[in-house]
PDB file of N, CA and C in Angstrom:
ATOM      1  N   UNK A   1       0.850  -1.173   0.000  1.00  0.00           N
ATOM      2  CA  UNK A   1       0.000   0.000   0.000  1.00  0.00           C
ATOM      3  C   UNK A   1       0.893   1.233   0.000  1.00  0.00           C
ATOM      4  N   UNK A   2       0.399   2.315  -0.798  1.00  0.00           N
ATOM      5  CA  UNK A   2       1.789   3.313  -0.813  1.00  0.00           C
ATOM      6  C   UNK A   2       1.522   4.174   0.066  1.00  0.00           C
ATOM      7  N   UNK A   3       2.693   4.678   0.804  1.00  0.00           N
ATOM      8  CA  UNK A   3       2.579   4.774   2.131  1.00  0.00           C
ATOM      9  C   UNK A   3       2.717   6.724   1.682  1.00  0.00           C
ATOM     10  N   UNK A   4       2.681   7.437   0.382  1.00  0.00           N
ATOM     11  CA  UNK A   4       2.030   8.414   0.125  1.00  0.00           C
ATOM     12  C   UNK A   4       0.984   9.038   0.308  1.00  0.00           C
ATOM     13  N   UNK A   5      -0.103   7.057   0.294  1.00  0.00           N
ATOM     14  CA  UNK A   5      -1.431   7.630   0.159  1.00  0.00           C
ATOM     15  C   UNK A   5      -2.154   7.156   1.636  1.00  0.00           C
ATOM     16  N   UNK A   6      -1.465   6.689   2.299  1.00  0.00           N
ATOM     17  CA  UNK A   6      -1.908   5.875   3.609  1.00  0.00           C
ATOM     18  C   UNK A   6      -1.307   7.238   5.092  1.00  0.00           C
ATOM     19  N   UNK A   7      -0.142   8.144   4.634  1.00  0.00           N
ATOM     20  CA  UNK A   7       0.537   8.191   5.966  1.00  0.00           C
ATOM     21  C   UNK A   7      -0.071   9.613   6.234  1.00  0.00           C
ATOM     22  N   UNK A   8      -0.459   9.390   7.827  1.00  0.00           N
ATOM     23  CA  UNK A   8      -0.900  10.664   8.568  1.00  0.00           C
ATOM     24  C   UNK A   8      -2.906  10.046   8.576  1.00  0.00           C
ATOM     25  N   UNK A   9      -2.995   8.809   8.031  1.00  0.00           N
ATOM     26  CA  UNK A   9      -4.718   8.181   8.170  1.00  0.00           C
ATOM     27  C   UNK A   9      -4.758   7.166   9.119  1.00  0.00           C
ATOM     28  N   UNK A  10      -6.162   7.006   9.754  1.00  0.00           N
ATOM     29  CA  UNK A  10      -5.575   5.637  10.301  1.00  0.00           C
ATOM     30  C   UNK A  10      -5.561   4.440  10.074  1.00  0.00           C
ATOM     31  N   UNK A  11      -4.943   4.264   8.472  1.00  0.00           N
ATOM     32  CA  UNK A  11      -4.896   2.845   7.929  1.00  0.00           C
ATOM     33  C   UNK A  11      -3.357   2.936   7.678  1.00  0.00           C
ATOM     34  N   UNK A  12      -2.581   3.464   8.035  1.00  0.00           N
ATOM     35  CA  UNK A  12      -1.236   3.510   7.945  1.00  0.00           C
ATOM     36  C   UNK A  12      -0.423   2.483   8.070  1.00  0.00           C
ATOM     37  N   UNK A  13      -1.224   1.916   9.261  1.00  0.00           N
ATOM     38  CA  UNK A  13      -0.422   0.708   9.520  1.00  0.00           C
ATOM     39  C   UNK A  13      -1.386  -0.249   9.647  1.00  0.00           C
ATOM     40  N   UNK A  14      -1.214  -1.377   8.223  1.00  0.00           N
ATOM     41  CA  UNK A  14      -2.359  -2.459   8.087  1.00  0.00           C
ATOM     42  C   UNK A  14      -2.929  -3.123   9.918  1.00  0.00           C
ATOM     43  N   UNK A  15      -1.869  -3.457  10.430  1.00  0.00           N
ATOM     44  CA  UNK A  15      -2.733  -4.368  11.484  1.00  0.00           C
ATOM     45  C   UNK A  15      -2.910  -3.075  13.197  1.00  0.00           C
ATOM     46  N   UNK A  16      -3.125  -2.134  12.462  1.00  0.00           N
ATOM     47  CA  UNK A  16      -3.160  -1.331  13.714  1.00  0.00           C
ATOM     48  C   UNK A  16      -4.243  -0.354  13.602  1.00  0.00           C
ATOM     49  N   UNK A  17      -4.662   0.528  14.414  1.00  0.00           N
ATOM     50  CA  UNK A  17      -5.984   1.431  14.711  1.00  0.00           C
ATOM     51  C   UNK A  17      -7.308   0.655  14.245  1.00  0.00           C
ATOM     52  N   UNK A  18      -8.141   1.263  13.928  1.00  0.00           N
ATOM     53  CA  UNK A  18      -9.703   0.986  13.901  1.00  0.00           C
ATOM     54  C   UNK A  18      -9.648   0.076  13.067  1.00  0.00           C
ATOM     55  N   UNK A  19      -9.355   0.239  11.454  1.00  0.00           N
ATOM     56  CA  UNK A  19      -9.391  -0.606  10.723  1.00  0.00           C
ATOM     57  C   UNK A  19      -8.228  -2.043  10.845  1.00  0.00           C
ATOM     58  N   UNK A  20      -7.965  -2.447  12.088  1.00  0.00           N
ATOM     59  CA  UNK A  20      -6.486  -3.227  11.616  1.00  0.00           C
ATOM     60  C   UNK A  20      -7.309  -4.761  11.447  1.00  0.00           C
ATOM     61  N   UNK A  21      -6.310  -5.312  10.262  1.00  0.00           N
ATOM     62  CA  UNK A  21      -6.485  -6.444   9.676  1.00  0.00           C
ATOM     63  C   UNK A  21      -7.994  -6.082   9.206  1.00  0.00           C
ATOM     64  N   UNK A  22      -8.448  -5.569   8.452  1.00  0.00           N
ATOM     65  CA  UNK A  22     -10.168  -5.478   7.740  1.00  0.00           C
ATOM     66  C   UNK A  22      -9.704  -5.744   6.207  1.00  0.00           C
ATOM     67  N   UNK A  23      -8.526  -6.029   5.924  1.00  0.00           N
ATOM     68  CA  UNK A  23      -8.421  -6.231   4.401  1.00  0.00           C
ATOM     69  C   UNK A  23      -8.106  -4.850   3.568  1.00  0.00           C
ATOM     70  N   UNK A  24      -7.700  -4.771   2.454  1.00  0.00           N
ATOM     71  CA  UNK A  24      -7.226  -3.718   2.002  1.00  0.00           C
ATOM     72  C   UNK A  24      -8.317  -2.720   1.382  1.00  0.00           C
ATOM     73  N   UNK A  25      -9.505  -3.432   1.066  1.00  0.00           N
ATOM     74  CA  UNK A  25     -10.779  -2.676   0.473  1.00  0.00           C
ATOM     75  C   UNK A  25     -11.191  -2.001   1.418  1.00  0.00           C
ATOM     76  N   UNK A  26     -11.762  -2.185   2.900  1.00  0.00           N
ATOM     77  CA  UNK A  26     -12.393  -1.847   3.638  1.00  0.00           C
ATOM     78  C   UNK A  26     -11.282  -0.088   4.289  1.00  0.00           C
ATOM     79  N   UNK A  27     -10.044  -0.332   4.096  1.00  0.00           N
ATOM     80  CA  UNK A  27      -8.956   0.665   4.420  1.00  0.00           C
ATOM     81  C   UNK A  27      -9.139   1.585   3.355  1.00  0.00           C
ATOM     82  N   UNK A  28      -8.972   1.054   2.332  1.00  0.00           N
ATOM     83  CA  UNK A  28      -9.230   1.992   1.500  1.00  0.00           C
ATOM     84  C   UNK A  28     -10.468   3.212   1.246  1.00  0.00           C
ATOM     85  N   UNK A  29     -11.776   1.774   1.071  1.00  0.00           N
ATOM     86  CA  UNK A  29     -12.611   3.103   1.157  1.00  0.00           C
ATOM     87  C   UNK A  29     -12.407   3.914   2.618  1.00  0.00           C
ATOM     88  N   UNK A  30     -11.858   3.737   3.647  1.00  0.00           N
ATOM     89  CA  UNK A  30     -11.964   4.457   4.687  1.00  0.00           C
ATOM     90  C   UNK A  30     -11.480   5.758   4.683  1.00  0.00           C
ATOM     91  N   UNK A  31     -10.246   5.811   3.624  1.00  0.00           N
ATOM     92  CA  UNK A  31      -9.964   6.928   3.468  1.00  0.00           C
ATOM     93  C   UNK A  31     -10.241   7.792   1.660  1.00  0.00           C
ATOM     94  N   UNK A  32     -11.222   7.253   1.605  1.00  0.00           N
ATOM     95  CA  UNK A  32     -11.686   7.499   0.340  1.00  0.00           C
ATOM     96  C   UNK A  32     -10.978   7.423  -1.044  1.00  0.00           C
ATOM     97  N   UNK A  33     -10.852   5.992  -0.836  1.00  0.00           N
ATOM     98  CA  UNK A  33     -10.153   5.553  -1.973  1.00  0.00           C
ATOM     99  C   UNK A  33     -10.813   3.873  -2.505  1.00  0.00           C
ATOM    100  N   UNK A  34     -11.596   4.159  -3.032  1.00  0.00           N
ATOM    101  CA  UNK A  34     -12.667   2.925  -3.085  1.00  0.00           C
ATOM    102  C   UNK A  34     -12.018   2.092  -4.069  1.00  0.00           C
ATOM    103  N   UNK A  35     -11.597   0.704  -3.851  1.00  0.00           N
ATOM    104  CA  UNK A  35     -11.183  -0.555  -5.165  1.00  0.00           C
ATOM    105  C   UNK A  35     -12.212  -0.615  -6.238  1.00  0.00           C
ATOM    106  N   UNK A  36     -11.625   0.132  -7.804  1.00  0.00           N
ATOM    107  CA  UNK A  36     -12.211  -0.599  -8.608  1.00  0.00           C
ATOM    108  C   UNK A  36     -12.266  -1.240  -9.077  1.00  0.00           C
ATOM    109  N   UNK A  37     -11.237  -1.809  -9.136  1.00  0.00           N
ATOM    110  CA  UNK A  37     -10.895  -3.075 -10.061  1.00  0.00           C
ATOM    111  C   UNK A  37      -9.389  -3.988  -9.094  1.00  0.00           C
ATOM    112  N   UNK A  38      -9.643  -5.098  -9.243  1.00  0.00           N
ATOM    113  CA  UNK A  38      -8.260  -6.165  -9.022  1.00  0.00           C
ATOM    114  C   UNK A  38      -8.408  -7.344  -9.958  1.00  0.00           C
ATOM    115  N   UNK A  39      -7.064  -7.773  -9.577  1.00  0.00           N
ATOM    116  CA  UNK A  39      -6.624  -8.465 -10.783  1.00  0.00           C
ATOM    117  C   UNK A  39      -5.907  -9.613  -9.216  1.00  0.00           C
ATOM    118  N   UNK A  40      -6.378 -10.860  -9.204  1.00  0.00           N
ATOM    119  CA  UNK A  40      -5.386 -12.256  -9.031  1.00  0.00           C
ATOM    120  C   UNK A  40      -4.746 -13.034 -10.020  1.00  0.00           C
ATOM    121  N   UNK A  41      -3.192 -13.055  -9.870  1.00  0.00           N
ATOM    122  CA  UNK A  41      -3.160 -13.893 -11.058  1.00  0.00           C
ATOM    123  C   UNK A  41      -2.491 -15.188 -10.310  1.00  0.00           C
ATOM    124  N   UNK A  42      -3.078 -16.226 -10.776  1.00  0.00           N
ATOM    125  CA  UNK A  42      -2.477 -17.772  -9.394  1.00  0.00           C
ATOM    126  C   UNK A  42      -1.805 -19.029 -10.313  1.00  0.00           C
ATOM    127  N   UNK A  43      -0.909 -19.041 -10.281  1.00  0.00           N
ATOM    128  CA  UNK A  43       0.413 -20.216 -10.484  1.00  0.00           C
ATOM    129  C   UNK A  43       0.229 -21.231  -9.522  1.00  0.00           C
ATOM    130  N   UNK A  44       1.036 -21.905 -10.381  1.00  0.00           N
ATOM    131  CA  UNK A  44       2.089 -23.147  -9.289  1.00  0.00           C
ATOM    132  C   UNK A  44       3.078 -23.293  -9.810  1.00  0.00           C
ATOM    133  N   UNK A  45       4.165 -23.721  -8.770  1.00  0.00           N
ATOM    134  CA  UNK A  45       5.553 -24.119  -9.650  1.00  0.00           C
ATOM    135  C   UNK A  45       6.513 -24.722  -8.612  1.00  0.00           C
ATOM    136  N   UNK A  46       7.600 -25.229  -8.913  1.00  0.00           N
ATOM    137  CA  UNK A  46       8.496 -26.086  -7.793  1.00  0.00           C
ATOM    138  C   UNK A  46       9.280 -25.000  -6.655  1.00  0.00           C
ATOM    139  N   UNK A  47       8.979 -25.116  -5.711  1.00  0.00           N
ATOM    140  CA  UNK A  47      10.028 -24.258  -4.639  1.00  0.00           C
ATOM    141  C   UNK A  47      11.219 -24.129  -4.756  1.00  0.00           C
ATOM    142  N   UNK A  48      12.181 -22.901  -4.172  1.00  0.00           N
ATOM    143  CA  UNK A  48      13.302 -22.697  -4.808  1.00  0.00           C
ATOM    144  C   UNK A  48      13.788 -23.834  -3.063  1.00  0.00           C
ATOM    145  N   UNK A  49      15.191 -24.036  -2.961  1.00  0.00           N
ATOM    146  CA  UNK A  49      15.190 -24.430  -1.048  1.00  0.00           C
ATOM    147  C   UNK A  49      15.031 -24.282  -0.162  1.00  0.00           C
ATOM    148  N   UNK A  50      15.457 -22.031  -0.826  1.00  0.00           N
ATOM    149  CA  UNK A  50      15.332 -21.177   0.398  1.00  0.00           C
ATOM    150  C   UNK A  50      14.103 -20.809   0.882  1.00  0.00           C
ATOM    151  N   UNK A  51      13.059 -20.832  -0.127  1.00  0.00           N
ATOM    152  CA  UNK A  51      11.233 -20.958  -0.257  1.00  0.00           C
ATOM    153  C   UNK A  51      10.928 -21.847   1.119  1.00  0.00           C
ATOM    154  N   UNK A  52      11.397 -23.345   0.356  1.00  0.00           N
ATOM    155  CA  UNK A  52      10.696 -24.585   0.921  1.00  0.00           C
ATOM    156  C   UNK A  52      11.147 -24.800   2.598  1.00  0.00           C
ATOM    157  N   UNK A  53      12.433 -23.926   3.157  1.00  0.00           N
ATOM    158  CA  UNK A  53      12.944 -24.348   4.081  1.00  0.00           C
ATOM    159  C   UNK A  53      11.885 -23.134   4.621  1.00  0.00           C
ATOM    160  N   UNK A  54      11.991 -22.267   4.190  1.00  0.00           N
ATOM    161  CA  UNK A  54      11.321 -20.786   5.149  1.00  0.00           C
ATOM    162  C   UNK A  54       9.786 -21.198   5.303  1.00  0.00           C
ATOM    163  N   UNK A  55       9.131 -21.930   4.388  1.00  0.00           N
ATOM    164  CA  UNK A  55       7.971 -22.924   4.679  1.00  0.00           C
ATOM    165  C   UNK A  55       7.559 -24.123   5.285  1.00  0.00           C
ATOM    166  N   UNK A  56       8.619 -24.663   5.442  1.00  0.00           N
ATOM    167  CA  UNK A  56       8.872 -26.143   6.015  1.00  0.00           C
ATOM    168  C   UNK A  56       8.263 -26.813   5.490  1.00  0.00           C
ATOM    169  N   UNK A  57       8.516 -26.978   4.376  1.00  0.00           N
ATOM    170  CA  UNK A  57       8.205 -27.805   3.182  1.00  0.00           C
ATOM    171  C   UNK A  57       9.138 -29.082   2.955  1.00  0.00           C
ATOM    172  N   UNK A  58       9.275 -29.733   2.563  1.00  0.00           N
ATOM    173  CA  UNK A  58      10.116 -30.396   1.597  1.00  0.00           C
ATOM    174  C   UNK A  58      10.928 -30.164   0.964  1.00  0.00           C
ATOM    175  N   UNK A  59      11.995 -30.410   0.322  1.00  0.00           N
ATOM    176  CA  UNK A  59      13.094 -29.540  -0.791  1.00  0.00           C
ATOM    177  C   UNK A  59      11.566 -29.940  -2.141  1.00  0.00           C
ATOM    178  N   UNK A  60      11.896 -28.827  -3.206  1.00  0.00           N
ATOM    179  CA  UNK A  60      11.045 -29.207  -4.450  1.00  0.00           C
ATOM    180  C   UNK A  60       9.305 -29.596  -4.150  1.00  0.00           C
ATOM    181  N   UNK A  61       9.074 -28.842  -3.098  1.00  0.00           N
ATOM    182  CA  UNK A  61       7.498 -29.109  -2.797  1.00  0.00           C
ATOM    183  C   UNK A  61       6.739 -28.302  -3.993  1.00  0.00           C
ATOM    184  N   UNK A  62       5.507 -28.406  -4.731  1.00  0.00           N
ATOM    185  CA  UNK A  62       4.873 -27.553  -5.229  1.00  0.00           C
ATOM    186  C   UNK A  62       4.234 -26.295  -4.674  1.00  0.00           C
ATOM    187  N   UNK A  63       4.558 -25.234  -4.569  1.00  0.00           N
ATOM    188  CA  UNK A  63       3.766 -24.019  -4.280  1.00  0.00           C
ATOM    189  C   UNK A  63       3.151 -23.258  -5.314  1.00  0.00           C
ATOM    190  N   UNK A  64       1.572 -22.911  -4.374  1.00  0.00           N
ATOM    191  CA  UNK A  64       1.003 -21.783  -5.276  1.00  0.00           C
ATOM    192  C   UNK A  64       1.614 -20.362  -4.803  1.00  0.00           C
ATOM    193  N   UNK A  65       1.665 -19.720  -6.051  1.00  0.00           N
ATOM    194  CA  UNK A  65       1.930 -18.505  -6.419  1.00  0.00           C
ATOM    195  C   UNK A  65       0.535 -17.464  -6.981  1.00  0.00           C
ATOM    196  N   UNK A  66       0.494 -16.090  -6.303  1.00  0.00           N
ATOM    197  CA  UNK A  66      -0.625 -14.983  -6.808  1.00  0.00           C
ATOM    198  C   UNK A  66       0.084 -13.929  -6.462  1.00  0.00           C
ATOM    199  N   UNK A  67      -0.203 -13.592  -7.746  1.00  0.00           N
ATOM    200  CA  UNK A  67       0.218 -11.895  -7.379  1.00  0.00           C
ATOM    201  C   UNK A  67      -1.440 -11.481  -7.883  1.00  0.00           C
ATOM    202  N   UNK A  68      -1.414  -9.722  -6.370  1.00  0.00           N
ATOM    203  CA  UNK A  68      -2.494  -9.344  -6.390  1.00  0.00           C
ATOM    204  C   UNK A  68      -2.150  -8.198  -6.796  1.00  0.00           C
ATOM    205  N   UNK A  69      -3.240  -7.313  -7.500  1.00  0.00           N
ATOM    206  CA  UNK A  69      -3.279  -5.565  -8.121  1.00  0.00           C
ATOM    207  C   UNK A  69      -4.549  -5.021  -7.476  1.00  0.00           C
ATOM    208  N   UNK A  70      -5.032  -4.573  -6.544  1.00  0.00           N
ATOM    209  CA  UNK A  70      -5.985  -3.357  -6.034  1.00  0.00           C
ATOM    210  C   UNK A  70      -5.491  -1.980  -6.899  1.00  0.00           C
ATOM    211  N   UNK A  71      -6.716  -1.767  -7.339  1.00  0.00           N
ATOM    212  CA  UNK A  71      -6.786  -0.419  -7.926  1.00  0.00           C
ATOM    213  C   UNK A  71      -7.699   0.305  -7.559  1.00  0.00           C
ATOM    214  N   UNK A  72      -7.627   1.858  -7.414  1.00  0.00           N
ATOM    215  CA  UNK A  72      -8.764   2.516  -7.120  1.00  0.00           C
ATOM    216  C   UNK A  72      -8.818   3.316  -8.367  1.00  0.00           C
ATOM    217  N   UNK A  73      -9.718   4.330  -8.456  1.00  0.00           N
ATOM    218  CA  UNK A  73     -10.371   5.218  -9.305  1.00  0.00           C
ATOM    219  C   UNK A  73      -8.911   5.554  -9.930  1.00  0.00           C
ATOM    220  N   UNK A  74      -7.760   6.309  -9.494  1.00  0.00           N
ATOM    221  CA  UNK A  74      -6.768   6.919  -9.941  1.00  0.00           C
ATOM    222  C   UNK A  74      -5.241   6.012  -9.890  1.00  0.00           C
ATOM    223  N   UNK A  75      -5.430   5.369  -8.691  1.00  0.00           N
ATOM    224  CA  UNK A  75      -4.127   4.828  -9.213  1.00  0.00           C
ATOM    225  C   UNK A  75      -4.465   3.077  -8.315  1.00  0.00           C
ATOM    226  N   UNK A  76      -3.166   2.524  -8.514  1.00  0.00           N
ATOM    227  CA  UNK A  76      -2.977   1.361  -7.863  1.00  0.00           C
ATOM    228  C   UNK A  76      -2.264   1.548  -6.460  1.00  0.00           C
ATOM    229  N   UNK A  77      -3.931   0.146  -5.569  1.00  0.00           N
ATOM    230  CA  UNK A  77      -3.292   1.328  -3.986  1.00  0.00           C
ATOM    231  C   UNK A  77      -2.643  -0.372  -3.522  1.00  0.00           C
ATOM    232  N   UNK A  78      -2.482  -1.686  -4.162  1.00  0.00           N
ATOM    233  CA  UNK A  78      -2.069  -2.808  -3.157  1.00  0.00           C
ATOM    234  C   UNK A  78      -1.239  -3.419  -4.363  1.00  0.00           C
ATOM    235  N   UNK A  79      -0.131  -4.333  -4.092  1.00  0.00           N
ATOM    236  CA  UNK A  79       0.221  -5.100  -4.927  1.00  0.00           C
ATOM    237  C   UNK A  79       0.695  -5.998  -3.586  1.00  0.00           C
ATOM    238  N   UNK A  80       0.492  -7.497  -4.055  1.00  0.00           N
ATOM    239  CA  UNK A  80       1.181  -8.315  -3.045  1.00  0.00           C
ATOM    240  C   UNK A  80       1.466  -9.155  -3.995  1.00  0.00           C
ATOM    241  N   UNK A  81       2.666 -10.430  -3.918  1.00  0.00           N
ATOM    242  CA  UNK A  81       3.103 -11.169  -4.136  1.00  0.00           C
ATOM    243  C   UNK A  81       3.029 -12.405  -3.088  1.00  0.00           C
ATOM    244  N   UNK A  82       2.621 -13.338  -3.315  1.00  0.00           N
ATOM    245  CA  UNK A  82       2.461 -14.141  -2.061  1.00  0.00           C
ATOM    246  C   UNK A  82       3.118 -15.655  -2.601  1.00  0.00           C
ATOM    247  N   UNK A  83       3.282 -16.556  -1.562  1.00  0.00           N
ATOM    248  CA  UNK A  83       4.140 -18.395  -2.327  1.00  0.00           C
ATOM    249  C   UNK A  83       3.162 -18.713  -0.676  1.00  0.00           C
ATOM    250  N   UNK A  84       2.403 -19.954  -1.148  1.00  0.00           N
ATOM    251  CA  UNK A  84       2.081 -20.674  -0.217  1.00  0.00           C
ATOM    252  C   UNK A  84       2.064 -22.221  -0.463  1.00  0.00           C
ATOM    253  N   UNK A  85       2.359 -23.058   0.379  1.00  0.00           N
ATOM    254  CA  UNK A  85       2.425 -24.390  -0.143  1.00  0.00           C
ATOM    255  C   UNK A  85       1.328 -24.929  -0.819  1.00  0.00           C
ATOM    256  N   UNK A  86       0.914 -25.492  -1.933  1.00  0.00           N
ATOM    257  CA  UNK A  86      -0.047 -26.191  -2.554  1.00  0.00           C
ATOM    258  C   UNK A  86      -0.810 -27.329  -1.896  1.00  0.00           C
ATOM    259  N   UNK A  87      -0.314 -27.944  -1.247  1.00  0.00           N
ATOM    260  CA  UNK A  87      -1.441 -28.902  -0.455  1.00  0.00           C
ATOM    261  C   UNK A  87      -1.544 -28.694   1.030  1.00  0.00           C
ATOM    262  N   UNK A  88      -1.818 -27.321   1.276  1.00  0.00           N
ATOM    263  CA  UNK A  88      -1.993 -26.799   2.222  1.00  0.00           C
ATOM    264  C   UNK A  88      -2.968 -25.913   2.476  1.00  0.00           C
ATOM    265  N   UNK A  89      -3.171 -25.005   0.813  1.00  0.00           N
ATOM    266  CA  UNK A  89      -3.819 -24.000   0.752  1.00  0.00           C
ATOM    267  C   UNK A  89      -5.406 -24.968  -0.406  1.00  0.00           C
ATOM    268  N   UNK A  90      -6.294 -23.888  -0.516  1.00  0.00           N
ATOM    269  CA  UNK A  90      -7.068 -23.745  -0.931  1.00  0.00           C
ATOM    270  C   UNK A  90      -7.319 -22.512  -1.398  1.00  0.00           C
ATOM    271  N   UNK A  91      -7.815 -22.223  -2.566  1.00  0.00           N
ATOM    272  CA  UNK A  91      -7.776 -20.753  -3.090  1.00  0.00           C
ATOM    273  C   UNK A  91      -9.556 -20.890  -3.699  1.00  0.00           C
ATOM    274  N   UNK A  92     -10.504 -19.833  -2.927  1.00  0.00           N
ATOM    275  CA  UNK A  92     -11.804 -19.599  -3.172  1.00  0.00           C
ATOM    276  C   UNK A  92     -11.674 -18.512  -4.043  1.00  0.00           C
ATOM    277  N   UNK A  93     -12.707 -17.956  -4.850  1.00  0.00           N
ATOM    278  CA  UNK A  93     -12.777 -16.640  -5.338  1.00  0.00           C
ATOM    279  C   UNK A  93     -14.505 -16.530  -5.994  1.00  0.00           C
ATOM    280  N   UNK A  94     -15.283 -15.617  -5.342  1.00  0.00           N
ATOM    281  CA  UNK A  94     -16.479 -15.220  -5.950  1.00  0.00           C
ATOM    282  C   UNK A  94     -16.956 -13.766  -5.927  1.00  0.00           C
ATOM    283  N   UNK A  95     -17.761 -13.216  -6.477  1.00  0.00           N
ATOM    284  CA  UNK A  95     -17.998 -12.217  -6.489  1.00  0.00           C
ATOM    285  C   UNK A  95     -19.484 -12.110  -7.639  1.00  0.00           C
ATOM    286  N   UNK A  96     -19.891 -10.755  -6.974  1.00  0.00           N
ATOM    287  CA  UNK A  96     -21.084 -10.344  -8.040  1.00  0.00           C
ATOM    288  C   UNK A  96     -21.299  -9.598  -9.490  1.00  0.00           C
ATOM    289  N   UNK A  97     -21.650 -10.613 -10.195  1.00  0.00           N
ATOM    290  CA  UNK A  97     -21.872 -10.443 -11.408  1.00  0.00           C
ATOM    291  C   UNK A  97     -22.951  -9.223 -11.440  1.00  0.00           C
ATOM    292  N   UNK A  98     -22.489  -8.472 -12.739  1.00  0.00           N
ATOM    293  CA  UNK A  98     -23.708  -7.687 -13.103  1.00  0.00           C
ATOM    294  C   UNK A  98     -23.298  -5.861 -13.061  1.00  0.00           C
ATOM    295  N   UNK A  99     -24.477  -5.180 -13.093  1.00  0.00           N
ATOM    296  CA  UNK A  99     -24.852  -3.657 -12.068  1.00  0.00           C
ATOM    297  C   UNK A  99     -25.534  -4.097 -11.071  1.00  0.00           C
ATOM    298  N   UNK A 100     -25.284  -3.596 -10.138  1.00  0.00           N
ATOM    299  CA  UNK A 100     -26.214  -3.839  -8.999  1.00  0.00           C
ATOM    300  C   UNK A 100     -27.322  -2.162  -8.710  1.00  0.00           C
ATOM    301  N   UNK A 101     -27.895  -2.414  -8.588  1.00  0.00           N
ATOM    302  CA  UNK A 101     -29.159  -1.821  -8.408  1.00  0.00           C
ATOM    303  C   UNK A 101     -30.537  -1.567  -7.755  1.00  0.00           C
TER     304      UNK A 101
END
């Protein structure tokens, strides 16, 4: 989160004040910066050692890979990169189709 658009609010620091840990949408609109759009993009691929040891994995375990993009109206307010082990995780995703109205 760029800490341009976060510092001196109290979402400054993700797991702290009112909003801590509410996710990056809920911070955002708080300080009026509403998500319009994101983008997940989700892999898999073999762990590097230094991955699998910092996971306690296996050497060569499969991990999923996502990189995330939060965008608001003007610019991009989240990017994360994340590696989690593959038979560990589960990855959901839904949302509402349509205009809502």
């Amino acid at each position: 989160e760029p800490l341009d658009l976060t510092r001196g609010t109290a979402v400054v620091m993700p797991e702290e004040g009112p909003h801590a840990g509410r996710g990056v949408a809920e911070r955002m609109l708080a300080i009026g910066h509403p998500i319009v759009d994101w983008i997940e993009t989700v892999g898999a691929r073999l762990g590097s050692a230094e991955e699998c040891a910092r996971l306690h994995q296996p050497p060569g375990s499969v991990l999923l890979t996502i990189e995330r993009i939060y965008e608001s109206q003007t610019r991009v307010v989240e990017t994360a990169d994340l590696v989690v082990p593959a038979d560990l995780f589960l990855l959901v995703y839904s949302g509402r189709m349509g205009a809502e109205g």
